[in-house]
N, C-alpha and C. Protein backbone atom coordinates (compact mmCIF):
# COMPACT_ATOMS: atom_id res chain seq x y z
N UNK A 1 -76.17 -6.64 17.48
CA UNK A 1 -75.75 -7.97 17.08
C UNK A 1 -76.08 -8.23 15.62
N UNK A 2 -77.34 -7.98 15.26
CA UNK A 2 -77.92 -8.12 13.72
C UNK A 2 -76.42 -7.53 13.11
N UNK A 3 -75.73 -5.99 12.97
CA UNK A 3 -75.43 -5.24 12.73
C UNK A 3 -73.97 -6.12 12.60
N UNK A 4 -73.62 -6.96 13.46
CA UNK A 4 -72.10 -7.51 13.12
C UNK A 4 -72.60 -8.84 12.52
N UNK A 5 -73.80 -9.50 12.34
CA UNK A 5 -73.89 -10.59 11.08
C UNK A 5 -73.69 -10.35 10.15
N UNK A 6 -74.42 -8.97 9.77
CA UNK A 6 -74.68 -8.72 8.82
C UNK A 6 -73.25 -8.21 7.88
N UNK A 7 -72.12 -7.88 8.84
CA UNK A 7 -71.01 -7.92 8.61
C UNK A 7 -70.09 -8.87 8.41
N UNK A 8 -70.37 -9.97 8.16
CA UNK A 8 -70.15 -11.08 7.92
C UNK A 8 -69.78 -11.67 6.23
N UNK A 9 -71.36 -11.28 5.67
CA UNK A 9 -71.61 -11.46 4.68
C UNK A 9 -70.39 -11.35 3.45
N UNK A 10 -70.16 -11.68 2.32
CA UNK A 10 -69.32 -11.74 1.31
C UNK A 10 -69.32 -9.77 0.51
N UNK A 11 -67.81 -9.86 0.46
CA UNK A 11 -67.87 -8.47 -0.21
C UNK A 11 -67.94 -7.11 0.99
N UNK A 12 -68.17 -7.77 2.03
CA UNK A 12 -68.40 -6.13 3.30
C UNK A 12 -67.16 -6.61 4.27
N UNK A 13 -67.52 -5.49 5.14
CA UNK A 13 -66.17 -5.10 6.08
C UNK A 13 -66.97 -5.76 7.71
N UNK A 14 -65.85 -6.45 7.97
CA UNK A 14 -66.34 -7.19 9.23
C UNK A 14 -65.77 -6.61 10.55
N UNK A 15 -67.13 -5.98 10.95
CA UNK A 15 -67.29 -5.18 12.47
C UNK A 15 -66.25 -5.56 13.40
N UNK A 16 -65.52 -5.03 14.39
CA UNK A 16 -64.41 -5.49 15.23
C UNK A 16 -65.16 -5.81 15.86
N UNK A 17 -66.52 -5.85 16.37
CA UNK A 17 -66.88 -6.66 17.46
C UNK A 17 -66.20 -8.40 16.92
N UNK A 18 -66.90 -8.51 16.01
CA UNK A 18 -66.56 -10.03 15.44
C UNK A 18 -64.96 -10.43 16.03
N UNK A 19 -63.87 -9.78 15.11
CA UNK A 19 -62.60 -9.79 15.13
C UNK A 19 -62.53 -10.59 17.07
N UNK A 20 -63.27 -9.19 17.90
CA UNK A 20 -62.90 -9.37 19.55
C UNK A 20 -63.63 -10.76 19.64
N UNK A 21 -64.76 -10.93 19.21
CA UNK A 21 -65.16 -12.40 19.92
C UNK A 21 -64.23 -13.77 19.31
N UNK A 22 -63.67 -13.85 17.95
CA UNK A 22 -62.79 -14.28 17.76
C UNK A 22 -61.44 -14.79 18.72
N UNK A 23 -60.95 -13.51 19.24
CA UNK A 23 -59.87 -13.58 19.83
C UNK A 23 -60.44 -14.35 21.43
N UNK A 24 -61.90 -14.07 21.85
CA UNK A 24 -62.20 -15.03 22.84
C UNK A 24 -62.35 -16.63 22.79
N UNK A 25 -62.72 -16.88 21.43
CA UNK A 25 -62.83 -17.91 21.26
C UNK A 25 -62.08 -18.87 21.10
N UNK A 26 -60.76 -18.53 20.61
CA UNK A 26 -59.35 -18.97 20.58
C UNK A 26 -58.97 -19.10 21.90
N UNK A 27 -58.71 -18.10 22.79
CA UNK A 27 -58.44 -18.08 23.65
C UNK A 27 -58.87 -19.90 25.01
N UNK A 28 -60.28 -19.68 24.63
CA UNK A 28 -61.11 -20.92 24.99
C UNK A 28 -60.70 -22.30 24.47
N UNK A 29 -60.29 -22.37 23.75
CA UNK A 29 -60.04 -23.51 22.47
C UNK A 29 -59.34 -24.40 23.65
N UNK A 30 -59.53 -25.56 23.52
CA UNK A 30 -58.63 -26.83 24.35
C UNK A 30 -57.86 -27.53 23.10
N UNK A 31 -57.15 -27.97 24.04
CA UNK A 31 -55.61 -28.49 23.28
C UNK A 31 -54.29 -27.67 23.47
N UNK A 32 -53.24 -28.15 23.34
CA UNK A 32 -52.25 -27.34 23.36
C UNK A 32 -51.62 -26.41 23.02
N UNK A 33 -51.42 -26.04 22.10
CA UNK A 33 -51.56 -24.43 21.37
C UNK A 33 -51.70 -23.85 22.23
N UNK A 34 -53.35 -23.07 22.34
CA UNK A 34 -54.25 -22.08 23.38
C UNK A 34 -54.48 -22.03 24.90
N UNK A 35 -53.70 -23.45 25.14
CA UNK A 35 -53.96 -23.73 26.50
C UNK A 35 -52.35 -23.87 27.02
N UNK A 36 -50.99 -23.96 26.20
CA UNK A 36 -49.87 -23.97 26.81
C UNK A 36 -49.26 -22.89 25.95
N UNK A 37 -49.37 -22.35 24.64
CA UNK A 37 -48.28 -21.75 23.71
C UNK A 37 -48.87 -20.52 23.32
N UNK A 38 -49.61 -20.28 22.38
CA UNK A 38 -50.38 -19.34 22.32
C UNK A 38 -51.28 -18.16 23.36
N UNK A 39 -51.45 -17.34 23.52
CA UNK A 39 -52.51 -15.88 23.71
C UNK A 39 -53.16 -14.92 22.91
N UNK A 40 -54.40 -14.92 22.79
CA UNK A 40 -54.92 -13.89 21.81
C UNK A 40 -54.37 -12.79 22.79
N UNK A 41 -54.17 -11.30 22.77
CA UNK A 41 -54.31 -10.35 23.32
C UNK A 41 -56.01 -9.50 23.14
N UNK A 42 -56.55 -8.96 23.65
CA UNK A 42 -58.06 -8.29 23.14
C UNK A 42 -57.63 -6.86 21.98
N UNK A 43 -58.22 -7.19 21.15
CA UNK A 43 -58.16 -5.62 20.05
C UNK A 43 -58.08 -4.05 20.80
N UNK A 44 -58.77 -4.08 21.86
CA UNK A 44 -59.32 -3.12 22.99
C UNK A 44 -57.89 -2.30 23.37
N UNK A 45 -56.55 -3.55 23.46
CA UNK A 45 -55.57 -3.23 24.49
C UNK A 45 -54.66 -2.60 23.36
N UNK A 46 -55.02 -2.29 22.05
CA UNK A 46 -54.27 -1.34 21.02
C UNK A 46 -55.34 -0.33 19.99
N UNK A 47 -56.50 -0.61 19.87
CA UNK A 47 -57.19 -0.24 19.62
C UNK A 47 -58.62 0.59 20.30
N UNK A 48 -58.77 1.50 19.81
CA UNK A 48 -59.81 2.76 20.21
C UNK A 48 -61.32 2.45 19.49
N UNK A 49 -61.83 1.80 20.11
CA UNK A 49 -63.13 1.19 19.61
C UNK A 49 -63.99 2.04 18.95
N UNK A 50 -64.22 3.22 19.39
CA UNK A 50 -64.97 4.91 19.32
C UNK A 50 -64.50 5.33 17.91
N UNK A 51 -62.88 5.36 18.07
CA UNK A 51 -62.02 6.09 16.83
C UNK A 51 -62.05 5.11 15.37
N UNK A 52 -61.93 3.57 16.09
CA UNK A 52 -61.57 2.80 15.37
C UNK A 52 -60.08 2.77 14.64
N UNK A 53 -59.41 3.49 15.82
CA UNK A 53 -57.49 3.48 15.14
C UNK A 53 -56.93 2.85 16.41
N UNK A 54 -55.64 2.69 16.30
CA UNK A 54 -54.77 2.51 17.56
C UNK A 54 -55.01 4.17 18.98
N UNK A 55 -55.07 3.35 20.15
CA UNK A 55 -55.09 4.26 21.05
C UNK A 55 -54.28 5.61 20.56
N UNK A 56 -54.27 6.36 21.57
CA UNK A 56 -52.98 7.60 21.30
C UNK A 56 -52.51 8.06 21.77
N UNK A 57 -52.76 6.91 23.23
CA UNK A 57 -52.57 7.07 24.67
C UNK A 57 -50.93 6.32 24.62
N UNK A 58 -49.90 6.05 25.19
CA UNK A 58 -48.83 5.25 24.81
C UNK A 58 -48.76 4.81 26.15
N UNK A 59 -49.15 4.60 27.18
CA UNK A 59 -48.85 4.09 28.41
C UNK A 59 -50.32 3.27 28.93
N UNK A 60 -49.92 1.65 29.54
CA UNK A 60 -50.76 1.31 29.64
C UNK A 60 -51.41 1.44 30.93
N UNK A 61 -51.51 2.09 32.10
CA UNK A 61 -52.11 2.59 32.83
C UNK A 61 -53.03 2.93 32.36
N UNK A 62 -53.82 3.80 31.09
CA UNK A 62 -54.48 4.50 30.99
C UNK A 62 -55.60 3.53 30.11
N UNK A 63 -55.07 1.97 30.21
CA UNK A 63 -55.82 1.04 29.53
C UNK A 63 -56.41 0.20 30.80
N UNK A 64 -56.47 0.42 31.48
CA UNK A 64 -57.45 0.08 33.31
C UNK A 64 -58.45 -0.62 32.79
N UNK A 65 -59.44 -0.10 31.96
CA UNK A 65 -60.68 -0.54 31.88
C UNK A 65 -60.75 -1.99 31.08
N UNK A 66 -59.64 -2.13 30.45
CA UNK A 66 -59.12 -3.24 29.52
C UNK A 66 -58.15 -4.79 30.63
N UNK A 67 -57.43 -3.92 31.51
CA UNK A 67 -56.81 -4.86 31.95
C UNK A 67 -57.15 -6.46 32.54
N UNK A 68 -58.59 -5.62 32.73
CA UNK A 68 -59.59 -6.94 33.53
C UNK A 68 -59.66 -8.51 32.29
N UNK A 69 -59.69 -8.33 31.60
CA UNK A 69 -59.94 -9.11 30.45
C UNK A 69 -58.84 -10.14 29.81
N UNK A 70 -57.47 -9.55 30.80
CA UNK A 70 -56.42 -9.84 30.59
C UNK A 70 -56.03 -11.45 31.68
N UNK A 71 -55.75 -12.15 30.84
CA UNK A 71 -55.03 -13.44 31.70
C UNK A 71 -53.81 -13.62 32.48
N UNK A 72 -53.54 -13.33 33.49
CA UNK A 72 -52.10 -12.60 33.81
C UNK A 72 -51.11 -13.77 34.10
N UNK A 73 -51.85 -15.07 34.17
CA UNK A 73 -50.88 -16.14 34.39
C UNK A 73 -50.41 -17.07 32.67
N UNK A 74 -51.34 -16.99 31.70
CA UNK A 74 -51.23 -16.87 30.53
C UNK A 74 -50.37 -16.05 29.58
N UNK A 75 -49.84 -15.00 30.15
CA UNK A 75 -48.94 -13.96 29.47
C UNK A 75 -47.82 -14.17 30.06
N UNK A 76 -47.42 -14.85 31.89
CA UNK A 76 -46.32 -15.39 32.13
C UNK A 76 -46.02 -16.78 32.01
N UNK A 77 -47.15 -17.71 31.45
CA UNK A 77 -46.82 -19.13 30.97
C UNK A 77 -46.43 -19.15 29.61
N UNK A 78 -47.17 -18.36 28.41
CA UNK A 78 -47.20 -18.39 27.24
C UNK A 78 -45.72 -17.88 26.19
N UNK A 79 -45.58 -18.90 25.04
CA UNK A 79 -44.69 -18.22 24.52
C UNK A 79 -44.95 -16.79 23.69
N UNK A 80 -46.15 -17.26 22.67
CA UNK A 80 -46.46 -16.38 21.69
C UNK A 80 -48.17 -15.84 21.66
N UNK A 81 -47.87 -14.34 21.61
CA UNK A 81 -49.69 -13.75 21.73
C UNK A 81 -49.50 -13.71 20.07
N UNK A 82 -50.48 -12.91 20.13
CA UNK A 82 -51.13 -12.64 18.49
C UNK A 82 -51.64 -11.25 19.37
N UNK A 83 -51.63 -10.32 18.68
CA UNK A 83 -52.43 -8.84 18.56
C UNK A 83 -52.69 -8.43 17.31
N UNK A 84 -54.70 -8.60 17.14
CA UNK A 84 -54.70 -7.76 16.38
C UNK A 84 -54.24 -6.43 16.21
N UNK A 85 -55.12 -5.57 15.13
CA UNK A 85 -54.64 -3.93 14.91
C UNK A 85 -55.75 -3.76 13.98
N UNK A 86 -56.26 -2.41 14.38
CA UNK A 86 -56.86 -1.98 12.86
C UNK A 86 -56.51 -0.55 12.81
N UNK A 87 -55.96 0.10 11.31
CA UNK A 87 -56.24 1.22 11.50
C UNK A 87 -56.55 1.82 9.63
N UNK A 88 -57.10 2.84 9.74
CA UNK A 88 -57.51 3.35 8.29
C UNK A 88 -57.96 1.87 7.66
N UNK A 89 -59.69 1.31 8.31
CA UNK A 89 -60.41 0.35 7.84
C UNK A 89 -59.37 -0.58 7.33
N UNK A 90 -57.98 -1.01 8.47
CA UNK A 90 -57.48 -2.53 7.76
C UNK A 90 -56.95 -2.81 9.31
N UNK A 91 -56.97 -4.23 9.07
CA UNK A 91 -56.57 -5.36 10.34
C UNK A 91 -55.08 -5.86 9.22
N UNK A 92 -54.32 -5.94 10.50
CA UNK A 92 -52.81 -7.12 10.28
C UNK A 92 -53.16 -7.42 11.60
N UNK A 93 -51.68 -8.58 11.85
CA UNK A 93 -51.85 -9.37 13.01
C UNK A 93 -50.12 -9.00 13.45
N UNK A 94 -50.00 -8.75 14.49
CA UNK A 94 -48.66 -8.95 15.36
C UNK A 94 -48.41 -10.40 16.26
N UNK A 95 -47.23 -10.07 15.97
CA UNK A 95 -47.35 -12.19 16.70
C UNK A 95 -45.51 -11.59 17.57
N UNK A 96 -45.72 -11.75 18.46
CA UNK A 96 -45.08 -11.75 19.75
C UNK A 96 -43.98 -13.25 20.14
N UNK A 97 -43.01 -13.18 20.28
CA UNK A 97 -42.59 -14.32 20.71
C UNK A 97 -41.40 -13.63 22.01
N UNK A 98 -42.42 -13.77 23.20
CA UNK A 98 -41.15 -13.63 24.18
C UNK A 98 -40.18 -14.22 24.49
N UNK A 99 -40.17 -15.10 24.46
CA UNK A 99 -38.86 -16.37 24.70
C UNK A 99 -38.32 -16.38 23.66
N UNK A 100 -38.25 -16.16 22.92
CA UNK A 100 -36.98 -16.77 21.60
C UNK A 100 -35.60 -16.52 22.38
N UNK A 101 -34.49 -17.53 22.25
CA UNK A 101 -33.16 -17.56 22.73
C UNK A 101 -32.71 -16.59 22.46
N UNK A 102 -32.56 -16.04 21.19
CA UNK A 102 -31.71 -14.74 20.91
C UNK A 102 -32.65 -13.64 21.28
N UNK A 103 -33.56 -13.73 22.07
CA UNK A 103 -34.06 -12.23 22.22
C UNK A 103 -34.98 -11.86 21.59
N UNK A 104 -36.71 -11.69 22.61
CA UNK A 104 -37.92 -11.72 22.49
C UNK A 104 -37.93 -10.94 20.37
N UNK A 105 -38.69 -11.49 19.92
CA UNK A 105 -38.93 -11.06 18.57
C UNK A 105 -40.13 -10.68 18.53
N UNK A 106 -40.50 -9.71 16.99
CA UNK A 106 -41.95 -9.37 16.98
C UNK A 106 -42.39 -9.40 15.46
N UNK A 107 -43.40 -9.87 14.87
CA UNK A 107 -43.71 -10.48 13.42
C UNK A 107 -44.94 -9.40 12.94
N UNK A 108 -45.17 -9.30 11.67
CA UNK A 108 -46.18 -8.46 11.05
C UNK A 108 -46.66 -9.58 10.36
N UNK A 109 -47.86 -9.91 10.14
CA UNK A 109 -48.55 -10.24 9.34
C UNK A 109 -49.95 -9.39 8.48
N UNK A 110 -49.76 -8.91 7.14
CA UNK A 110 -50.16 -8.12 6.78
C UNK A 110 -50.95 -8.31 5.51
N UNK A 111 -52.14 -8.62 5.28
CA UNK A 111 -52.69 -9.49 3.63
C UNK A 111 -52.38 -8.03 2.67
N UNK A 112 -52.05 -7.21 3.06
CA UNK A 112 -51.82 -5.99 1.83
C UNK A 112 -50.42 -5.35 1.52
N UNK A 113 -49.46 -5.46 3.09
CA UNK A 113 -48.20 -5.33 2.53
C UNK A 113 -46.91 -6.12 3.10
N UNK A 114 -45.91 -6.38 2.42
CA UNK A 114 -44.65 -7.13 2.88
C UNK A 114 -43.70 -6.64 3.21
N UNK A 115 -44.09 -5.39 4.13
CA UNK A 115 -42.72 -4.19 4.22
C UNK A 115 -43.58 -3.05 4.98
N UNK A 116 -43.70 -2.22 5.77
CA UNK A 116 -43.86 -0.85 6.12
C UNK A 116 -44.14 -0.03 5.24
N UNK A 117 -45.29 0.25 4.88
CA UNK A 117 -45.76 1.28 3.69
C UNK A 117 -45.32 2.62 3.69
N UNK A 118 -45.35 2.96 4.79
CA UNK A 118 -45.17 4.16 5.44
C UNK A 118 -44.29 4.38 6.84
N UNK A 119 -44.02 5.73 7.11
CA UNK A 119 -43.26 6.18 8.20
C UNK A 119 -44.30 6.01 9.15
N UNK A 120 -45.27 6.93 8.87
CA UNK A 120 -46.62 6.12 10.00
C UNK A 120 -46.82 4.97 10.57
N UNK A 121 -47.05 3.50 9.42
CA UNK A 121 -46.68 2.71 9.84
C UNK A 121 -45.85 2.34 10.97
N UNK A 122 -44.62 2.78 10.09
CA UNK A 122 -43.43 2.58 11.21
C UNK A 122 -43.50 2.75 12.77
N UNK A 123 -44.16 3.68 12.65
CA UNK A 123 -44.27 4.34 14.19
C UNK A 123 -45.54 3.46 15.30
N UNK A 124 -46.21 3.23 14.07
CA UNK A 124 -47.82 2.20 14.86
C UNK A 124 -47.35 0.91 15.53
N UNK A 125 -45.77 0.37 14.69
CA UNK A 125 -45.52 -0.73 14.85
C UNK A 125 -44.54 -0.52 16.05
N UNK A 126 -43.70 0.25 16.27
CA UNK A 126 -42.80 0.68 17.24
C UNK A 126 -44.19 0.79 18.49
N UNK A 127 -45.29 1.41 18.26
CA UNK A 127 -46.00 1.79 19.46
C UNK A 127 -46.71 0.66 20.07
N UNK A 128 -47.07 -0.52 18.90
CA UNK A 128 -47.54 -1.60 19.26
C UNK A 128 -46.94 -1.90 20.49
N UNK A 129 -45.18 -2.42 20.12
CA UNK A 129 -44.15 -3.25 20.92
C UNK A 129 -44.34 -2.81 22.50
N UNK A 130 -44.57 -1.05 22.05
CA UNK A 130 -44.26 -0.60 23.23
C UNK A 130 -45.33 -0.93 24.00
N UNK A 131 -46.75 -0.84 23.91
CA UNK A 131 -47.69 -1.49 25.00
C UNK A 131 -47.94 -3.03 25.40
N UNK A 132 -46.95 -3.31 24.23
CA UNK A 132 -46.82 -5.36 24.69
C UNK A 132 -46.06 -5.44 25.71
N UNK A 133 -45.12 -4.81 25.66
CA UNK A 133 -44.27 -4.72 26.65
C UNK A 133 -44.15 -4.11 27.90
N UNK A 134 -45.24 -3.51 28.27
CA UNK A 134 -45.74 -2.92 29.19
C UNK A 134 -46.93 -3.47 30.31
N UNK A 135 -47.52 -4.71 28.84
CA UNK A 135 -48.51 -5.52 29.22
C UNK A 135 -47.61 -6.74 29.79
N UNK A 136 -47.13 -7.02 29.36
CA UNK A 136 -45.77 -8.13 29.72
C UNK A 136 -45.39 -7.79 31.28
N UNK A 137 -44.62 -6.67 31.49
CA UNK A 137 -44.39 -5.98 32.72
C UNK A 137 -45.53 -6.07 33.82
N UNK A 138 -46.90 -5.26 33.15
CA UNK A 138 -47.80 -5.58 34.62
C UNK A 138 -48.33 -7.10 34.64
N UNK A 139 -47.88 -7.95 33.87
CA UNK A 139 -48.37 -9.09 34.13
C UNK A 139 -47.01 -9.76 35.55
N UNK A 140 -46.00 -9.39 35.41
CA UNK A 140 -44.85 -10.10 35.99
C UNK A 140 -43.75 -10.54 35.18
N UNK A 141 -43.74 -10.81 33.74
CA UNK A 141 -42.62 -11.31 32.91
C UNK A 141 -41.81 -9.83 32.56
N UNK A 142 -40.55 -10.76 32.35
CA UNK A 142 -39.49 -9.60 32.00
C UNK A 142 -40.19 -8.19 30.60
N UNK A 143 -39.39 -7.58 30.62
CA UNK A 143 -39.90 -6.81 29.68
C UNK A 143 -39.42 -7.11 28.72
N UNK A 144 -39.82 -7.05 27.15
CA UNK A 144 -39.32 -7.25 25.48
C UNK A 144 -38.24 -6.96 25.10
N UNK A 145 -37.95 -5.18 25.44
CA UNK A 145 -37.42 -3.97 25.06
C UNK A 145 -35.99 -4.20 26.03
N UNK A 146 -35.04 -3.81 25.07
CA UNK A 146 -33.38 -3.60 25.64
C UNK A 146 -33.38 -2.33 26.81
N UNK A 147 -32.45 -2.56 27.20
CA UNK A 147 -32.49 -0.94 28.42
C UNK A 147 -32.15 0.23 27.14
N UNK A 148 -33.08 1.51 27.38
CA UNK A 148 -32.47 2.46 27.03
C UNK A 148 -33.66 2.59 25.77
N UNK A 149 -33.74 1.17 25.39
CA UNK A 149 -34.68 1.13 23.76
C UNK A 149 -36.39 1.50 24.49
N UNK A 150 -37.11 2.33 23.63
CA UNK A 150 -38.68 2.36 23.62
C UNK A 150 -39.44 1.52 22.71
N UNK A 151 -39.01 0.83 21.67
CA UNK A 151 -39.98 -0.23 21.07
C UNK A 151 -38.59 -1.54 20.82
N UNK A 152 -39.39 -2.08 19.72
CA UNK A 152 -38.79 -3.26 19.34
C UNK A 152 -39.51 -3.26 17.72
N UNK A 153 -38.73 -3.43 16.59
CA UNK A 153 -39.33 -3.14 15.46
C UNK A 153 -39.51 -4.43 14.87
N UNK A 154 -41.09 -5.23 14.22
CA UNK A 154 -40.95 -6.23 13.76
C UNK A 154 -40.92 -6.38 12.35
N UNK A 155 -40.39 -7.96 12.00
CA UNK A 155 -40.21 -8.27 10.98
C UNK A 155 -41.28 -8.48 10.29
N UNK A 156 -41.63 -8.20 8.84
CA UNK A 156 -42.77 -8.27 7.88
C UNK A 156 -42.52 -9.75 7.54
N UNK A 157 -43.64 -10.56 7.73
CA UNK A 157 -43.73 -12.12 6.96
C UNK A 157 -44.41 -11.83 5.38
N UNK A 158 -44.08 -12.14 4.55
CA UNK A 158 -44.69 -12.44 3.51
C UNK A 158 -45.34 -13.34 3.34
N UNK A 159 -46.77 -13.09 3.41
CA UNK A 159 -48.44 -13.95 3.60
C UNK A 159 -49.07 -13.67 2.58
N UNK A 160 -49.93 -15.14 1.95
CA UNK A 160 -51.00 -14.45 0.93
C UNK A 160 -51.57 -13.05 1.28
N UNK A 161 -52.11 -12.54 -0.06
CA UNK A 161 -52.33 -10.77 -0.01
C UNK A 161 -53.85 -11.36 -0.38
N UNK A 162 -54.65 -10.54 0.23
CA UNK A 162 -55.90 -10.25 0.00
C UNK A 162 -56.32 -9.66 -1.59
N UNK A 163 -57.35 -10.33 -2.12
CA UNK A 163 -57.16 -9.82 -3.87
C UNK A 163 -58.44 -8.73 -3.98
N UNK A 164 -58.91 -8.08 -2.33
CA UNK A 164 -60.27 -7.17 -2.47
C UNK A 164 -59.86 -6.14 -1.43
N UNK A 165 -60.51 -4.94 -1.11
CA UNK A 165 -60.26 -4.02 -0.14
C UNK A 165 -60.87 -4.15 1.25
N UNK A 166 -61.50 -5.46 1.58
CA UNK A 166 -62.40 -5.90 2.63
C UNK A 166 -62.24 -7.21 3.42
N UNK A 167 -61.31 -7.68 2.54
CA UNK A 167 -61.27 -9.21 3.20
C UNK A 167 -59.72 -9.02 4.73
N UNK A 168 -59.26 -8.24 5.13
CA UNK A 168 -58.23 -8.05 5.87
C UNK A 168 -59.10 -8.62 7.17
N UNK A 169 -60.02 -8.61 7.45
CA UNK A 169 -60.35 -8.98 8.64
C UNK A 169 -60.62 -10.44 9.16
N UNK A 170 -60.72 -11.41 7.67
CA UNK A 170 -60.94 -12.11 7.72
C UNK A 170 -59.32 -13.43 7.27
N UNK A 171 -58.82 -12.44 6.98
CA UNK A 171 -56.86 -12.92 6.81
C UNK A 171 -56.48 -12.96 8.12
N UNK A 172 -56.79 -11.94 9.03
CA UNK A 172 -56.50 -11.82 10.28
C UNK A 172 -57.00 -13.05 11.32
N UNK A 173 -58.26 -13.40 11.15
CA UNK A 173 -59.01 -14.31 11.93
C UNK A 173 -58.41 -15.63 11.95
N UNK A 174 -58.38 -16.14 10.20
CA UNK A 174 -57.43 -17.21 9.88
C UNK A 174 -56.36 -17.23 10.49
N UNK A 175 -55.29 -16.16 10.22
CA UNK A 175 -54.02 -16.59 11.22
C UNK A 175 -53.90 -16.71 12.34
N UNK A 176 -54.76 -16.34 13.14
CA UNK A 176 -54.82 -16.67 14.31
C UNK A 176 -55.59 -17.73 14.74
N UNK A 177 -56.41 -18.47 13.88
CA UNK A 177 -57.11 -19.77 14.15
C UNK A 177 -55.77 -20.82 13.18
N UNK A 178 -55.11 -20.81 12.91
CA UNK A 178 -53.89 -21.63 11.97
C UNK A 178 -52.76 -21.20 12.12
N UNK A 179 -51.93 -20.33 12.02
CA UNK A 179 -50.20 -20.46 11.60
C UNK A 179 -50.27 -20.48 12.70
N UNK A 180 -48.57 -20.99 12.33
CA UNK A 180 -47.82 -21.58 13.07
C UNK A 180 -46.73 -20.53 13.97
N UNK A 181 -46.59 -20.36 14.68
CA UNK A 181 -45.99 -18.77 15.02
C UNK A 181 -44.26 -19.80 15.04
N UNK A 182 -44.22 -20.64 15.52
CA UNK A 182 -42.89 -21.54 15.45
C UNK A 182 -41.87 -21.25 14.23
N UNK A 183 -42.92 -21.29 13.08
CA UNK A 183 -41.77 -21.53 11.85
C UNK A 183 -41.81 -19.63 11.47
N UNK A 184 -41.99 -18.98 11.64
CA UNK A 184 -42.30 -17.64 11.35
C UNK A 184 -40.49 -17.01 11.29
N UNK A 185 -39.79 -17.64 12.44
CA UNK A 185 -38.09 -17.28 12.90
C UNK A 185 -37.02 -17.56 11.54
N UNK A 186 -36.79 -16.80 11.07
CA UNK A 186 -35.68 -16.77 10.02
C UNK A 186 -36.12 -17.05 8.78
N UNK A 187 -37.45 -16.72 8.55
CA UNK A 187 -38.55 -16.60 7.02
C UNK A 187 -38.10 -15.59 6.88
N UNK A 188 -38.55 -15.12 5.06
CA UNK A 188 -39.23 -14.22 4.63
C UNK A 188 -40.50 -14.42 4.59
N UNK A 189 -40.86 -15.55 3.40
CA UNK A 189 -42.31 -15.74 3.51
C UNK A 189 -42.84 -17.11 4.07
N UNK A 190 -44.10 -17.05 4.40
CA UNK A 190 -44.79 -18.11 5.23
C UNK A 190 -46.59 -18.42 4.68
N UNK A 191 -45.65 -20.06 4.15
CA UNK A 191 -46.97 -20.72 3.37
C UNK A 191 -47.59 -21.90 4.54
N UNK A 192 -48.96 -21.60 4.77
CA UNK A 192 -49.35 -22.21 5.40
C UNK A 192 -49.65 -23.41 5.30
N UNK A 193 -48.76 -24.39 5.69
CA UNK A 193 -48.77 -26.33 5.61
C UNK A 193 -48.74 -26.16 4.25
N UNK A 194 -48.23 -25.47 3.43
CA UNK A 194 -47.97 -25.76 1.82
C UNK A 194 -49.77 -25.96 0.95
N UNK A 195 -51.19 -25.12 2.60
CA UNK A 195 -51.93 -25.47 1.45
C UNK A 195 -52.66 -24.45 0.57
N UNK A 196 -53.13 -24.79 -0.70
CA UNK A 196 -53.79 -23.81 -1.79
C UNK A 196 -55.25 -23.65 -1.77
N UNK A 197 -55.81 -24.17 -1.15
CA UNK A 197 -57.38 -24.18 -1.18
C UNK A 197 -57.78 -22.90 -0.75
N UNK A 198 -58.76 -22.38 -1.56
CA UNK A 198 -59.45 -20.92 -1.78
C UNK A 198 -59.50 -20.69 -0.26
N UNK A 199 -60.27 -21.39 1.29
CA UNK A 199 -60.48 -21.09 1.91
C UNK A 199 -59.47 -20.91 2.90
N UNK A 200 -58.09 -21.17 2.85
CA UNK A 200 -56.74 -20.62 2.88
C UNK A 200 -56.79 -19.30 2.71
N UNK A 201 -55.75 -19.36 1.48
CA UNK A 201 -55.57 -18.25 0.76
C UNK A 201 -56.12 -17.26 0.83
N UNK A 202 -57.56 -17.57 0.16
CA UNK A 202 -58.78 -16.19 -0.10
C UNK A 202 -60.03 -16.20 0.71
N UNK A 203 -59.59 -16.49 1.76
CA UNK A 203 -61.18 -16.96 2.58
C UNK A 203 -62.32 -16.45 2.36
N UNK A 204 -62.71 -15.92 1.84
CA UNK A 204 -64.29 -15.16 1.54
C UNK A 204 -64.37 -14.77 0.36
N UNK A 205 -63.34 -15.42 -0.61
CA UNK A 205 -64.28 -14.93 -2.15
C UNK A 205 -65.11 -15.73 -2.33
N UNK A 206 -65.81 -15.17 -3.07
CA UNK A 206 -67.25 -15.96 -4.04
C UNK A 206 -67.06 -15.40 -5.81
C-alpha cells in the first residue's frame, strides 16, 4: 500500500493498483451517471497485472478469475463503460457506447496520441473490442461486432496531451471521473465543459 502512495506523488508513474481502485470508486458513486449510464470495466479484464500489458489470451473464458468482479445487470442496463488499458508504461481510456442508434461505437481517448501510432496499436485496439464484446455476450446483451466481423475499430478523440512521460495515468482517471461520453459522437476533438484550469488539462503539474 505505502508502495502505491508513494506513486502518487508529482513527477512518478502511478501504480495500476491506484488506476483499479479508481475504477471501484466510480463505480460506487451515487447519482445518475454511475448508477443509470455509465460502467467502469476492471483494468484486470484487458490487462495482465504480472506483465503489465494487455492479456494475450483473446477469449474471455480464460478471464474466470476476473468475471466475479463484474456487474452483470449493469452491463445490460448501462449505456457506456470506460476501459482502461495500459501497455509499454502508458494508460488511454476506451469508452464503449452500446446503444448508439446507428450501431454500438467505440472511442480512444489517448493524452499522447490523436490517431493509432502504430500497426500494433491497431491490433490492441481491435483486441480490446473483441473482449468487450464477449463481456457484453456473457453478461446477456447483444453482441457489438457485425456477423462475420472479429473487432470493431475505434475512433481517436482529440483530448488535451499530457506535456510529461508520466502523467497518462492520471489523464485517464480524470476522464473517467468527468467527460461526457454523450458528446464524444461525431467529434474530432473534445474540450471538457470548455474548461482551462491546470487541474483539467494538466492534472499533476507542479
Amino acid at each position: 500500500m505505502r508502495f502505491q502512495f508513494d506513486s502518487m506523488v508529482p513527477k512518478s508513474y502511478i501504480d495500476i493498483q491506484v488506476v483499479g481502485l479508481m475504477y471501484h470508486i466510480l463505480n460506487g458513486e451515487e447519482g445518475e451517471r454511475y448508477e443509470k449510464m455509465v460502467y467502469c470495466i476492471p483494468p484486470e479484464i484487458l490487462i495482465d497485472k504480472k506483465k503489465r500489458r494487455p492479456h494475450e489470451i483473446t477469449t474471455l473464458v480464460n478471464h474466470k478469475e476476473f468475471l466475479s468482479f463484474i456487474d452483470r445487470e449493469k452491463i445490460l442496463s448501462h449505456r457506456f463503460f470506460f476501459a482502461p488499458v495500459l501497455y509499454s508504461e502508458h494508460w488511454w481510456l476506451y469508452v464503449l457506447d452500446k446503444n448508439e442508434p446507428e450501431g454500438p461505437e467505440m472511442f480512444v481517448l489517448d493524452s499522447k496520441n490523436i490517431s493509432s501510432p502504430t500497426e500494433e496499436r491497431t491490433t490492441l485496439n481491435k483486441f480490446a473490442s473483441n473482449i468487450l464484446s464477449q463481456l457484453l455476450k456473457w453478461a446477456g446483451a447483444p453482441t457489438i461486432l457485425k456477423k462475420g466481423s472479429w473487432s470493431l475499430l475505434p475512433t481517436y478523440i482529440n483530448v488535451p496531451q499530457q506535456p510529461n512521460e508520466y502523467d497518462c495515468a492520471v489523464f485517464v482517471m480524470k476522464w473517467m471521473e468527468l467527460i461526457d461520453p454523450t458528446k464524444l459522437h461525431g467529434c474530432c476533438t473534445y474540450d471538457i465543459e470548455q474548461r482551462t484550469d491546470v487541474s483539467i488539462h494538466y492534472p499533476r503539474l507542479i
